[in-house]
Protein backbone atom coordinates (compact mmCIF):
# COMPACT_ATOMS: atom_id res chain seq x y z
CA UNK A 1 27.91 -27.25 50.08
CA UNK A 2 29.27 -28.29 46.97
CA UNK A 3 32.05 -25.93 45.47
CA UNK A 4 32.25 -25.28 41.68
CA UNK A 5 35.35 -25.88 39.12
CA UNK A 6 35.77 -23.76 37.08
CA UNK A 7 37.80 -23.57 33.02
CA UNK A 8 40.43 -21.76 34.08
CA UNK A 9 42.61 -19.19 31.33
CA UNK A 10 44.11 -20.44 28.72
CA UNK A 11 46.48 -17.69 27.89
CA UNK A 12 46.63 -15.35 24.85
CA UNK A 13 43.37 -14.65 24.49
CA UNK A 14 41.78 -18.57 24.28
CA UNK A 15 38.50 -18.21 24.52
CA UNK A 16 37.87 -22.18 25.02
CA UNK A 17 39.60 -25.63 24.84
CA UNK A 18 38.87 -28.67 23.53
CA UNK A 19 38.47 -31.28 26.81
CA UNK A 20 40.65 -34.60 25.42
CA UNK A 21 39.87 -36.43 28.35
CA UNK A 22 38.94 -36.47 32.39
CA UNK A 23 41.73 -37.81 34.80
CA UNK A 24 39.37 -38.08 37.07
CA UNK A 25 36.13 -39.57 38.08
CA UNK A 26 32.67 -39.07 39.65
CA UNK A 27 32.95 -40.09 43.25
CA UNK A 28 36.90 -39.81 42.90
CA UNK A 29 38.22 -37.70 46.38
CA UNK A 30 40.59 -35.43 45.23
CA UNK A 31 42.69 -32.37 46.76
CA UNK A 32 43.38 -28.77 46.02
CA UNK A 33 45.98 -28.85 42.66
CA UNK A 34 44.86 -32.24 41.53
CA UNK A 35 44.57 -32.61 37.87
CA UNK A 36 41.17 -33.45 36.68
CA UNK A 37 41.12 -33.24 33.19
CA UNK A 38 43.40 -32.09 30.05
CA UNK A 39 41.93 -29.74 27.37
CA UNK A 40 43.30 -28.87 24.14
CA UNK A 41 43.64 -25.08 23.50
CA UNK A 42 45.05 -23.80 20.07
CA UNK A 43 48.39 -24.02 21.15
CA UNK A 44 48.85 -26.87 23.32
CA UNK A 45 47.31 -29.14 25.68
CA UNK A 46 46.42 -27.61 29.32
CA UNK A 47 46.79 -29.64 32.91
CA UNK A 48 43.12 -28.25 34.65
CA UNK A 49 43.68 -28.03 38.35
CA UNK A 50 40.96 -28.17 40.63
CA UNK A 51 41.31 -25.34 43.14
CA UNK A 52 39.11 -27.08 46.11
CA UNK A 53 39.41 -30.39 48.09
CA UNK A 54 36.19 -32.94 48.25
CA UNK A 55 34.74 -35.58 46.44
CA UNK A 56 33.59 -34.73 42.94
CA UNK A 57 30.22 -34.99 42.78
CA UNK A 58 29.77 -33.46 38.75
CA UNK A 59 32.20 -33.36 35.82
CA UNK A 60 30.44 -31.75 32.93
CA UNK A 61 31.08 -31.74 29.26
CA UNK A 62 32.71 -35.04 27.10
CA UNK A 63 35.36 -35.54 25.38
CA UNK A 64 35.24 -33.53 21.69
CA UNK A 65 33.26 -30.62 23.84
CA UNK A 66 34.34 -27.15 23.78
CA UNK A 67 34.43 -25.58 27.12
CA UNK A 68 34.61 -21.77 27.80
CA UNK A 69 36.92 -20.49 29.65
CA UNK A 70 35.37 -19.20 33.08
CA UNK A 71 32.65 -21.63 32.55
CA UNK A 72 31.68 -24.52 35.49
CA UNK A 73 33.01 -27.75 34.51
CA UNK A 74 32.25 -29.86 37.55
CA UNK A 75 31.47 -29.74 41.45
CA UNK A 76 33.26 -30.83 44.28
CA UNK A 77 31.85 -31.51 47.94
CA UNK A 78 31.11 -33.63 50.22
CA UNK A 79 29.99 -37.58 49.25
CA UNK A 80 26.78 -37.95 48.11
CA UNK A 81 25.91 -34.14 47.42
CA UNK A 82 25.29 -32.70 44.40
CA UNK A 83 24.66 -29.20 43.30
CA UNK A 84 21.43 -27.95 41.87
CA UNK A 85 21.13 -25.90 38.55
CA UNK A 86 22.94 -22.73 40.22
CA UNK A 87 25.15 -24.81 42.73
CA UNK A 88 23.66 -22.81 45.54
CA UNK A 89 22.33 -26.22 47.63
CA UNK A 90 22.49 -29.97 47.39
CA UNK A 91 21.00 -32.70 46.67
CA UNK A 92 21.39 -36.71 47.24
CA UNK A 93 23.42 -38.23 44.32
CA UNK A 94 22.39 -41.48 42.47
CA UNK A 95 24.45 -44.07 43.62
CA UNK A 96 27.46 -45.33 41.61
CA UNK A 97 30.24 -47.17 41.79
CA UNK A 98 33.97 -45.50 41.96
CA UNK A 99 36.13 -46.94 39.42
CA UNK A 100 39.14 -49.86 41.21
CA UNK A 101 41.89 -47.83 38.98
CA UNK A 102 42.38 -44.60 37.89
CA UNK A 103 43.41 -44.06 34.39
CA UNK A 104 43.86 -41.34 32.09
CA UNK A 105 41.35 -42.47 29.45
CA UNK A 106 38.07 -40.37 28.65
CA UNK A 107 34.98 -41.87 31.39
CA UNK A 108 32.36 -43.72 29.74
CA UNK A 109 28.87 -41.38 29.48
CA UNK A 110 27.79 -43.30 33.07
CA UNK A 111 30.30 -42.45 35.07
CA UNK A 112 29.27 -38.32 35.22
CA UNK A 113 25.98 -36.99 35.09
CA UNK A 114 24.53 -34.49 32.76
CA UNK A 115 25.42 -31.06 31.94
CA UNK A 116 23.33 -28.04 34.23
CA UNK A 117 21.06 -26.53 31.97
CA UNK A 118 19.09 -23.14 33.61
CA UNK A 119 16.03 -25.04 32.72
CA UNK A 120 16.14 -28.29 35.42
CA UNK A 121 17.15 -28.76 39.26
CA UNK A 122 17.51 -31.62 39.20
CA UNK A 123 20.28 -34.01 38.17
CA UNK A 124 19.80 -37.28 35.18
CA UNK A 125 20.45 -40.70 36.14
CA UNK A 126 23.56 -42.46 35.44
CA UNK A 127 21.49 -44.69 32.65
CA UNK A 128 20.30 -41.08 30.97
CA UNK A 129 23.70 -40.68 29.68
CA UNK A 130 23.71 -37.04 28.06
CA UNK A 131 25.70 -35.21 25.11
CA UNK A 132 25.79 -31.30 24.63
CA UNK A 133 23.23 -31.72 21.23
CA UNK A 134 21.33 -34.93 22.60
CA UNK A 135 18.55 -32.29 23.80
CA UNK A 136 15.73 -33.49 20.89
CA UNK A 137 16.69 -30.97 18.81
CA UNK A 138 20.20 -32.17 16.85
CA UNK A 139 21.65 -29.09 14.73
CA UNK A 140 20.96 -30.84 11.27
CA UNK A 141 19.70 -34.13 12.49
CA UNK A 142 23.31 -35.01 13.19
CA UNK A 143 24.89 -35.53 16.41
CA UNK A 144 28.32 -34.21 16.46
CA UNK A 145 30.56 -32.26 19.36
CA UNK A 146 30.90 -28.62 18.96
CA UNK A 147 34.31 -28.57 17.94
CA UNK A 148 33.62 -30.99 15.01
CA UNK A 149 30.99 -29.03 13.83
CA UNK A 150 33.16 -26.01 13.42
CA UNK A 151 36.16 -27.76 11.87
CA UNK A 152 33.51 -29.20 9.88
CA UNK A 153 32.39 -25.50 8.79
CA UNK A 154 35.75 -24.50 8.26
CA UNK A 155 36.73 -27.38 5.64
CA UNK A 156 32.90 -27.11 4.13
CA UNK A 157 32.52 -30.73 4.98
CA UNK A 158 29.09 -31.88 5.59
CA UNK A 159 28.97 -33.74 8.81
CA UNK A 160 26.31 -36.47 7.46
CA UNK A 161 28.75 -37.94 5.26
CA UNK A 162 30.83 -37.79 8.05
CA UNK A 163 31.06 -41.72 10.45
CA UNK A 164 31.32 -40.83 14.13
CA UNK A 165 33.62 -42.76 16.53
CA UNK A 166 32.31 -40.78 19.47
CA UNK A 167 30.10 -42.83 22.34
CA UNK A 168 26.48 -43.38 20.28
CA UNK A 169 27.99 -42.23 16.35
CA UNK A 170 28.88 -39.07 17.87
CA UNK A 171 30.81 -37.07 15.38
CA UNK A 172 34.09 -36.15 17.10
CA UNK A 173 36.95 -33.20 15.93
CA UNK A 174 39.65 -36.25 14.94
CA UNK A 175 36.46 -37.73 12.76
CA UNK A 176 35.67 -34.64 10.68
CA UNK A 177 39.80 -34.15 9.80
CA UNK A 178 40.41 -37.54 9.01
CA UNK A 179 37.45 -37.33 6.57
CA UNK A 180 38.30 -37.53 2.70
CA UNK A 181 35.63 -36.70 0.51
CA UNK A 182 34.77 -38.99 -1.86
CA UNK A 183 36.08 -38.31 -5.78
CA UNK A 184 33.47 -36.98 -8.25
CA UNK A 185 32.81 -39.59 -10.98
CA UNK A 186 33.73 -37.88 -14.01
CA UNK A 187 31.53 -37.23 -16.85
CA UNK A 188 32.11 -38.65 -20.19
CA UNK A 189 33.74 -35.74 -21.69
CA UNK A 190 36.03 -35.58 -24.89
CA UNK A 191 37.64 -32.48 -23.06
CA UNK A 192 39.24 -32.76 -19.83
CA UNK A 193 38.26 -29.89 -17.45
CA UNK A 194 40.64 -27.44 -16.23
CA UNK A 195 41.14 -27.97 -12.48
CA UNK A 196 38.96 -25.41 -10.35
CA UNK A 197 40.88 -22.56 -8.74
CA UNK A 198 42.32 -23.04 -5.33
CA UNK A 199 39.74 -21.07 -2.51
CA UNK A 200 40.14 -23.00 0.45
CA UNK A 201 40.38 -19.84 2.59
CA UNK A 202 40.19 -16.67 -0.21
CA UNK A 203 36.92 -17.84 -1.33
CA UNK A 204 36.24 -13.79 -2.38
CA UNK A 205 39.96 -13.45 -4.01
CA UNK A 206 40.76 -14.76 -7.58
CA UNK A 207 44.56 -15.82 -7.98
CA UNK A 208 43.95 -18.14 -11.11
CA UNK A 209 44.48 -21.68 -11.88
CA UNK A 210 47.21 -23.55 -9.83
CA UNK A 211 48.15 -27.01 -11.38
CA UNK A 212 47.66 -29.65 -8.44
CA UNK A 213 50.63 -31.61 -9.81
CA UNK A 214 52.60 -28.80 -8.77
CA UNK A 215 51.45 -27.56 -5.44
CA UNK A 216 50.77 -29.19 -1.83
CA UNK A 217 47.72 -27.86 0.06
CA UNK A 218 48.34 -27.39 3.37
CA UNK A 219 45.16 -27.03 5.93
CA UNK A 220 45.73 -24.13 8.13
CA UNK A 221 46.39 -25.77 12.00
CA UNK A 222 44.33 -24.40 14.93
CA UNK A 223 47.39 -22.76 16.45
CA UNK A 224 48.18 -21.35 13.32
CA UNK A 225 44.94 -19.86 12.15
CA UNK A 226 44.53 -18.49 16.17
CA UNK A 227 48.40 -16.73 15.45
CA UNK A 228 46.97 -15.43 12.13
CA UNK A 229 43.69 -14.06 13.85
CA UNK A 230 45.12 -12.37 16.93
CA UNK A 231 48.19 -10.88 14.84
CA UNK A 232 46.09 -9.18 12.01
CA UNK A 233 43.68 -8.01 14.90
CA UNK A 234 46.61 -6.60 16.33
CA UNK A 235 48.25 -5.09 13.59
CA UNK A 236 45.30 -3.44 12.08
CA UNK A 237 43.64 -2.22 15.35
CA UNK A 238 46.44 -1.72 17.63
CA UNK A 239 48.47 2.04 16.36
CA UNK A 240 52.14 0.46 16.87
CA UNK A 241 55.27 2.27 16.84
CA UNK A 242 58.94 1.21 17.31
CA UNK A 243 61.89 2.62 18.75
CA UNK A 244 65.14 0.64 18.35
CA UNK A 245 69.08 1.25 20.05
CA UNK A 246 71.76 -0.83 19.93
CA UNK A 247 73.79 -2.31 23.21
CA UNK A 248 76.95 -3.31 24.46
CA UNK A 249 76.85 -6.88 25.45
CA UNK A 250 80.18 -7.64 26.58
CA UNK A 251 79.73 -7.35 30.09
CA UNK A 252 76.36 -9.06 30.65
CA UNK A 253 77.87 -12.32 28.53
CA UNK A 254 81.01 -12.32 31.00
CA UNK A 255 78.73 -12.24 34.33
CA UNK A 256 76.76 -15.22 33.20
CA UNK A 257 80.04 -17.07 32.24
CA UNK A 258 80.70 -16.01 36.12
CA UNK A 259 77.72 -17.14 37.39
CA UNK A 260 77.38 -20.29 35.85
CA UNK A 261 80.72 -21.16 35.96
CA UNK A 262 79.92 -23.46 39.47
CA UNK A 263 76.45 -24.38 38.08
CA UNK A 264 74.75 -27.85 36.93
CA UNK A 265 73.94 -27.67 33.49
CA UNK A 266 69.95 -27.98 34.50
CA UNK A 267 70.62 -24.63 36.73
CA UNK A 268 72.64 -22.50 34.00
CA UNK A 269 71.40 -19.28 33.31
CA UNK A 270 70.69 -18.04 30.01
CA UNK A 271 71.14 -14.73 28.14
CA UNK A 272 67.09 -14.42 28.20
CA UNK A 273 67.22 -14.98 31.71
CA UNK A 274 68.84 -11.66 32.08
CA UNK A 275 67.16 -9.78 29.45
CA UNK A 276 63.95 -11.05 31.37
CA UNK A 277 65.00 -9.54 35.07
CA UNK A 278 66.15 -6.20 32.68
CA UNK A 279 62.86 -5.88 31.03
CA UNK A 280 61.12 -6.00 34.51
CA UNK A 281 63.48 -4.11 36.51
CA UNK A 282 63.11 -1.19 33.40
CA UNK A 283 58.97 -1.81 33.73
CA UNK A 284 59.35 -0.84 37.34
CA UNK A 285 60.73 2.49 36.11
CA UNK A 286 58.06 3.11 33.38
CA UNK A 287 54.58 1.26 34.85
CA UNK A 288 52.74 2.76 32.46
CA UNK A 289 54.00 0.34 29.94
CA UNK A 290 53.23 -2.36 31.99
CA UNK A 291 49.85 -2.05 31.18
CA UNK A 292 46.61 -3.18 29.07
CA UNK A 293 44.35 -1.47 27.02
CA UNK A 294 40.68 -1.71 26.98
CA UNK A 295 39.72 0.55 25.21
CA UNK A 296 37.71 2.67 27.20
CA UNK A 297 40.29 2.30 30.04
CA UNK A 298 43.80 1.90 30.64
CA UNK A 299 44.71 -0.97 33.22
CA UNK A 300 47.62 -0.67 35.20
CA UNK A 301 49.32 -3.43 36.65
CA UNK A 302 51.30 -3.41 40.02
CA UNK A 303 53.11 -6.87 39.21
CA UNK A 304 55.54 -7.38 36.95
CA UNK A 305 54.57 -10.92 34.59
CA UNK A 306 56.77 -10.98 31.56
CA UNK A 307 55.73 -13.15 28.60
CA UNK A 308 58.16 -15.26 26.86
CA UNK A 309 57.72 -16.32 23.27
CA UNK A 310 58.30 -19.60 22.64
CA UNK A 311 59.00 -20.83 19.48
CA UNK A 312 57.35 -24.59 18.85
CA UNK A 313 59.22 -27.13 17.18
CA UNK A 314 56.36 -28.23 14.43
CA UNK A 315 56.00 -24.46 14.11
CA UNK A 316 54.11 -21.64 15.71
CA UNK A 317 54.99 -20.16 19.18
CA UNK A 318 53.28 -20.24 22.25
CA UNK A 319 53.84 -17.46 25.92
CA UNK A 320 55.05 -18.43 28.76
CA UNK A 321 54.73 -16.11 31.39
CA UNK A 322 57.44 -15.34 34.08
CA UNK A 323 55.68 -13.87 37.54
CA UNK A 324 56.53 -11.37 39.63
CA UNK A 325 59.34 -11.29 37.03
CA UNK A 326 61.34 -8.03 38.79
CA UNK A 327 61.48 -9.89 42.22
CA UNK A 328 62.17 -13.37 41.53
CA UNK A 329 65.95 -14.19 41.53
CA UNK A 330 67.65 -15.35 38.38
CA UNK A 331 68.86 -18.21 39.90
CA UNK A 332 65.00 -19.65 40.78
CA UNK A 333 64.05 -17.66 37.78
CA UNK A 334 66.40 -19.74 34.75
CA UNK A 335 64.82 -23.22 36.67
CA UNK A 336 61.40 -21.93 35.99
CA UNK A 337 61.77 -20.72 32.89
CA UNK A 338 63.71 -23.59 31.33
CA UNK A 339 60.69 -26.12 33.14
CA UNK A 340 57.66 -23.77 31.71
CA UNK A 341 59.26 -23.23 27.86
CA UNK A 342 60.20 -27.83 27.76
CA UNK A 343 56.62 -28.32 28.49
CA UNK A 344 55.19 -25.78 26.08
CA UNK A 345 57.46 -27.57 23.02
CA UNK A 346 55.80 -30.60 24.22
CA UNK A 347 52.94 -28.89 23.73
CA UNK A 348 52.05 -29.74 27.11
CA UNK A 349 51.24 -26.51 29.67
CA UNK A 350 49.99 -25.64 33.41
CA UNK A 351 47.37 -23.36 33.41
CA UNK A 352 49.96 -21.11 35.37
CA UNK A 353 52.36 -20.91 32.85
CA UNK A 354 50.33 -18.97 30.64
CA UNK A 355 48.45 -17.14 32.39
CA UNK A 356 48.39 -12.85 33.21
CA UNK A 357 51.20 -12.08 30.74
CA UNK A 358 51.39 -7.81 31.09
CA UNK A 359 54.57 -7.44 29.06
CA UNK A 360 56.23 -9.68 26.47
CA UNK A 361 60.18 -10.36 25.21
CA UNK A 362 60.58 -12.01 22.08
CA UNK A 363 63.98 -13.38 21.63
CA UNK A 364 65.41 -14.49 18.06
CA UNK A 365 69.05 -14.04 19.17
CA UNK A 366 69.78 -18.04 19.11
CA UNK A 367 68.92 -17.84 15.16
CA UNK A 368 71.93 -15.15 14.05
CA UNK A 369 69.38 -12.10 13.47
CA UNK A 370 70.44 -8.56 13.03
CA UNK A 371 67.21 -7.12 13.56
CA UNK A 372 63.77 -7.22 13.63
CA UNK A 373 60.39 -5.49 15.56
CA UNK A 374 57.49 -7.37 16.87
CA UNK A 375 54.25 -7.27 16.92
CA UNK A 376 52.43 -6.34 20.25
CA UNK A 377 50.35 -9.18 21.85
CA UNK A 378 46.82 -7.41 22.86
CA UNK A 379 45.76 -6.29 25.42
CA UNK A 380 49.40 -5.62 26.59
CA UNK A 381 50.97 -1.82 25.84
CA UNK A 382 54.10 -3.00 24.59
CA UNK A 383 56.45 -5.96 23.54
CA UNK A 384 60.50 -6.05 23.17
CA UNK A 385 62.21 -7.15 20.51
CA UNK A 386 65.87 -8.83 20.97
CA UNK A 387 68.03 -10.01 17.90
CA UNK A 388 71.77 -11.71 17.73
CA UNK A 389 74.35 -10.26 19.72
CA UNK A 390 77.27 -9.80 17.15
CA UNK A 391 80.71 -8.66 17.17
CA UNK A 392 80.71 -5.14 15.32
CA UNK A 393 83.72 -2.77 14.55
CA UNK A 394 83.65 0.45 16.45
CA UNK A 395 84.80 3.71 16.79
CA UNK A 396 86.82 4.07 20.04
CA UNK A 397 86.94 7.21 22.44
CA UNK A 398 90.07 7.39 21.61
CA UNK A 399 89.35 7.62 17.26
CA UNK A 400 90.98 3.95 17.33
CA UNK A 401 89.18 1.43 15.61
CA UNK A 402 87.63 -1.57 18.04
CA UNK A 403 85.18 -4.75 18.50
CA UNK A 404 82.61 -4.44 20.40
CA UNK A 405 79.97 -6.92 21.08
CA UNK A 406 76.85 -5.29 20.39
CA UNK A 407 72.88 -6.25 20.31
CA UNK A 408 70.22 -4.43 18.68
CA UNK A 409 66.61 -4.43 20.34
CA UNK A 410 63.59 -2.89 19.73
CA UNK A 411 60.45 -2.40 21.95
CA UNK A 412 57.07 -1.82 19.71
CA UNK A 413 54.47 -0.05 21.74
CA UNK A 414 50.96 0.74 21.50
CA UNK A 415 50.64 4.30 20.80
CA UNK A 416 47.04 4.84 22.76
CA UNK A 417 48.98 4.38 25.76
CA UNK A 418 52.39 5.93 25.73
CA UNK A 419 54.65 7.76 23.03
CA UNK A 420 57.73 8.13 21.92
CA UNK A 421 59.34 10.10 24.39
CA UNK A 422 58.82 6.67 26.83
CA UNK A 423 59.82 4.38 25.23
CA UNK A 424 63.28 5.96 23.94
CA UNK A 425 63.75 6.64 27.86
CA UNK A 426 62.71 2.96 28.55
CA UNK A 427 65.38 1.43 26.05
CA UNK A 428 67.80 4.09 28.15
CA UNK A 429 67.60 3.09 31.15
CA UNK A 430 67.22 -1.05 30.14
CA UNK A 431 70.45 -0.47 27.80
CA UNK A 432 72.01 1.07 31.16
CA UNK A 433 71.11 -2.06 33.15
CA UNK A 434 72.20 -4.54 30.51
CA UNK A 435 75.56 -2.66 30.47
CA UNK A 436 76.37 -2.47 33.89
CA UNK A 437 74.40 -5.86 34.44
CA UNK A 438 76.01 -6.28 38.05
CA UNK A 439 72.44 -4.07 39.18
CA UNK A 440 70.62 -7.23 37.82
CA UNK A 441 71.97 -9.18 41.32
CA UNK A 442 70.57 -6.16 43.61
């Protein structure tokens, strides 16, 4: 019996990706952890596993398509099965040819057959090549992938002035942004018009006239309009509040000099390394912030999967998730880390490596920063907040006047599921650990 594929999560909150292109093929025998396709989310491009061994016998969607995450994108099984319209039994497949060499370039329409719609069993011919809007019906009278047509609604670009360079004139995403509308022919006029006032985006707010000569417009990037949705969802439904202490560093910076000190550069461990094992050893101490709201329930979760925040080098940030965070050691942990955060500034990510975040640390201390508080990443409880270690003058026990190395952090935490009470005792006891840091090697 054929087994399904499914879009697997995204991370953050991504409800869907963009598929670029299938690796492989209809007929192609792959195993278990095979890549089969890459799809763009709004942060970076994802490497989708399959999770069975077979032949594929369906791939489903084209390139330009938006798939949902959860959603079945293809069946594997045996050779020359194929599922019907709920992939509960088989049925012979048409006959095709299997590619002589695999390459990473999108299929051509034949080589997969048609999406499974609820309303046929039965499967189109290799020659009935199919599109997600080639049903009769095009939205508009214009045939164009799902993602273009919401770029297109975004930028208030009308998709019939718009030349596909999809299979058939199919409108694609990279068509509708590299579209330039065409310049108004002006009027004969004795008067030149003022230029209109800038919208794009604030279409109900009225800041004036702004002289073109003196501004660039910028179009707001997927990754950065998905930041600037989940944020202001967070910050105006999520009741945050932020507790903040300041630590002695010292100590923690001399054991890494110890424990790197007979270490290949690729195996160093960082300072966020540490911070990371802190942060989960503390969570194992205070569970209840190691959880996710739902609003009409609280979930708690037994694992320990801290998120990293990831700064990108065009701009943005992207999560990285470190598993079972508390017990993995920090020697395994620094190789994973530094392997999952160089393929997310390549914008390039496993589906693992952003995936079941239930805590995140966001780290500015590379960029000389006193302080600063973050904002929580929903549907987590809480998020910590680490700025610059810097060396401070200090009061000694003794009245003398000393340096200390000190680092200020802050944990912001959703106030429907814990108070302030927790969370100063959860900055105690993770300023204890990162103190007497030898506890991180237990």
């Amino acid at each position: 019996m054929a087994e399904s594929i499914m879009m697997p999560d995204l991370g953050s909150g991504t409800e869907e990706g963009m598929l670029l292109n299938w690796l492989k093929q209809v007929g192609d025998s792959i195993n278990a952890g095979d890549v089969i396709a890459e799809v763009e989310s709004d942060k970076a491009t994802v490497e989708v596993p399959a999770m069975v061994s077979g032949t594929i016998t369906q791939l489903i969607g084209q390139p330009g398509d938006a798939l949902k995450v959860g959603a079945i994108i293809g069946y594997v099984g045996a050779a020359g099965e194929a599922p019907t319209a709920e992939g509960t039994s088989v049925a012979p497949m048409p006959a095709q040819s299997k590619p002589t060499q695999q390459t990473t370039s999108a299929p051509k329409p034949d080589q997969r057959s048609a999406p499974i719609s609820a309303a046929t069993t039965t499967m189109e011919s290799e020659s009935g090549a199919a599109h997600s809007d080639d049903d009769g019906s095009l939205p508009d009278g214009v045939r164009a992938s799902p993602v273009a047509r919401k770029v297109a609604a975004e930028k208030h670009i009308d998709l019939h002035q718009v030349k596909g360079t999809g299979p058939g004139g199919r409108i694609l995403k990279e068509d509708v942004e590299a579209y330039t509308p065409p310049a108004p022919s002006a009027a004969p006029s004795a008067v030149t018009p003022a230029p209109a006032p800038l919208t794009t985006g604030l279409a109900a707010q009225n800041f004036g006239t702004m002289p073109t000569e003196d501004v660039e417009i910028i179009e707001i990037s997927r990754l950065r309009n998905t930041i600037a949705r989940r944020m202001t969802e967070s910050k105006q439904h999520v009741p945050h509040f932020y507790v903040t202490t300041e630590i002695e560093v010292s100590g923690l910076l001399d054991l890494r000099k110890q424990l790197n000190a007979p270490l290949d550069e690729a195996a160093k461990i960082s300072v966020n390394d540490l911070i990371i094992k802190a942060t989960a050893l503390t969570l194992r101490k205070y569970p209840n912030l190691n959880s996710h709201y739902y609003g009409d329930k609280i979930v708690r979760h037994k694992r320990i999967h801290i998120g990293i925040a990831v700064a990108l080098p065009d701009g943005g940030l992207i999560n990285v998730v470190t598993k079972d965070a508390d017990k993995t050691s920090l020697g395994v942990m620094a190789l994973q880390n530094k392997a999952m955060i160089a393929r997310a500034r390549e914008r390039k990510v496993k589906p693992e490596d952003v995936q079941g975040s239930t805590f995140t640390v966001s780290n500015l201390g590379a960029y000389d920063v006193e302080h600063f508080i973050a904002i929580i990443n929903p549907p987590e409880a809480g998020i910590l907040a680490v700025a610059t270690a810097q060396k401070v003058p200090v009061v000694l026990e003794d009245g003398s006047i000393g340096v200390s190395n000190r680092m200020k952090v802050t944990i912001s935490v959703d106030h429907r599921v814990s108070d302030g009470a927790e969370a100063a005792q959860f900055l105690q006891s993770f300023k204890k650990l990162i103190e007497s840091p030898m506890q991180l090697l237990i």
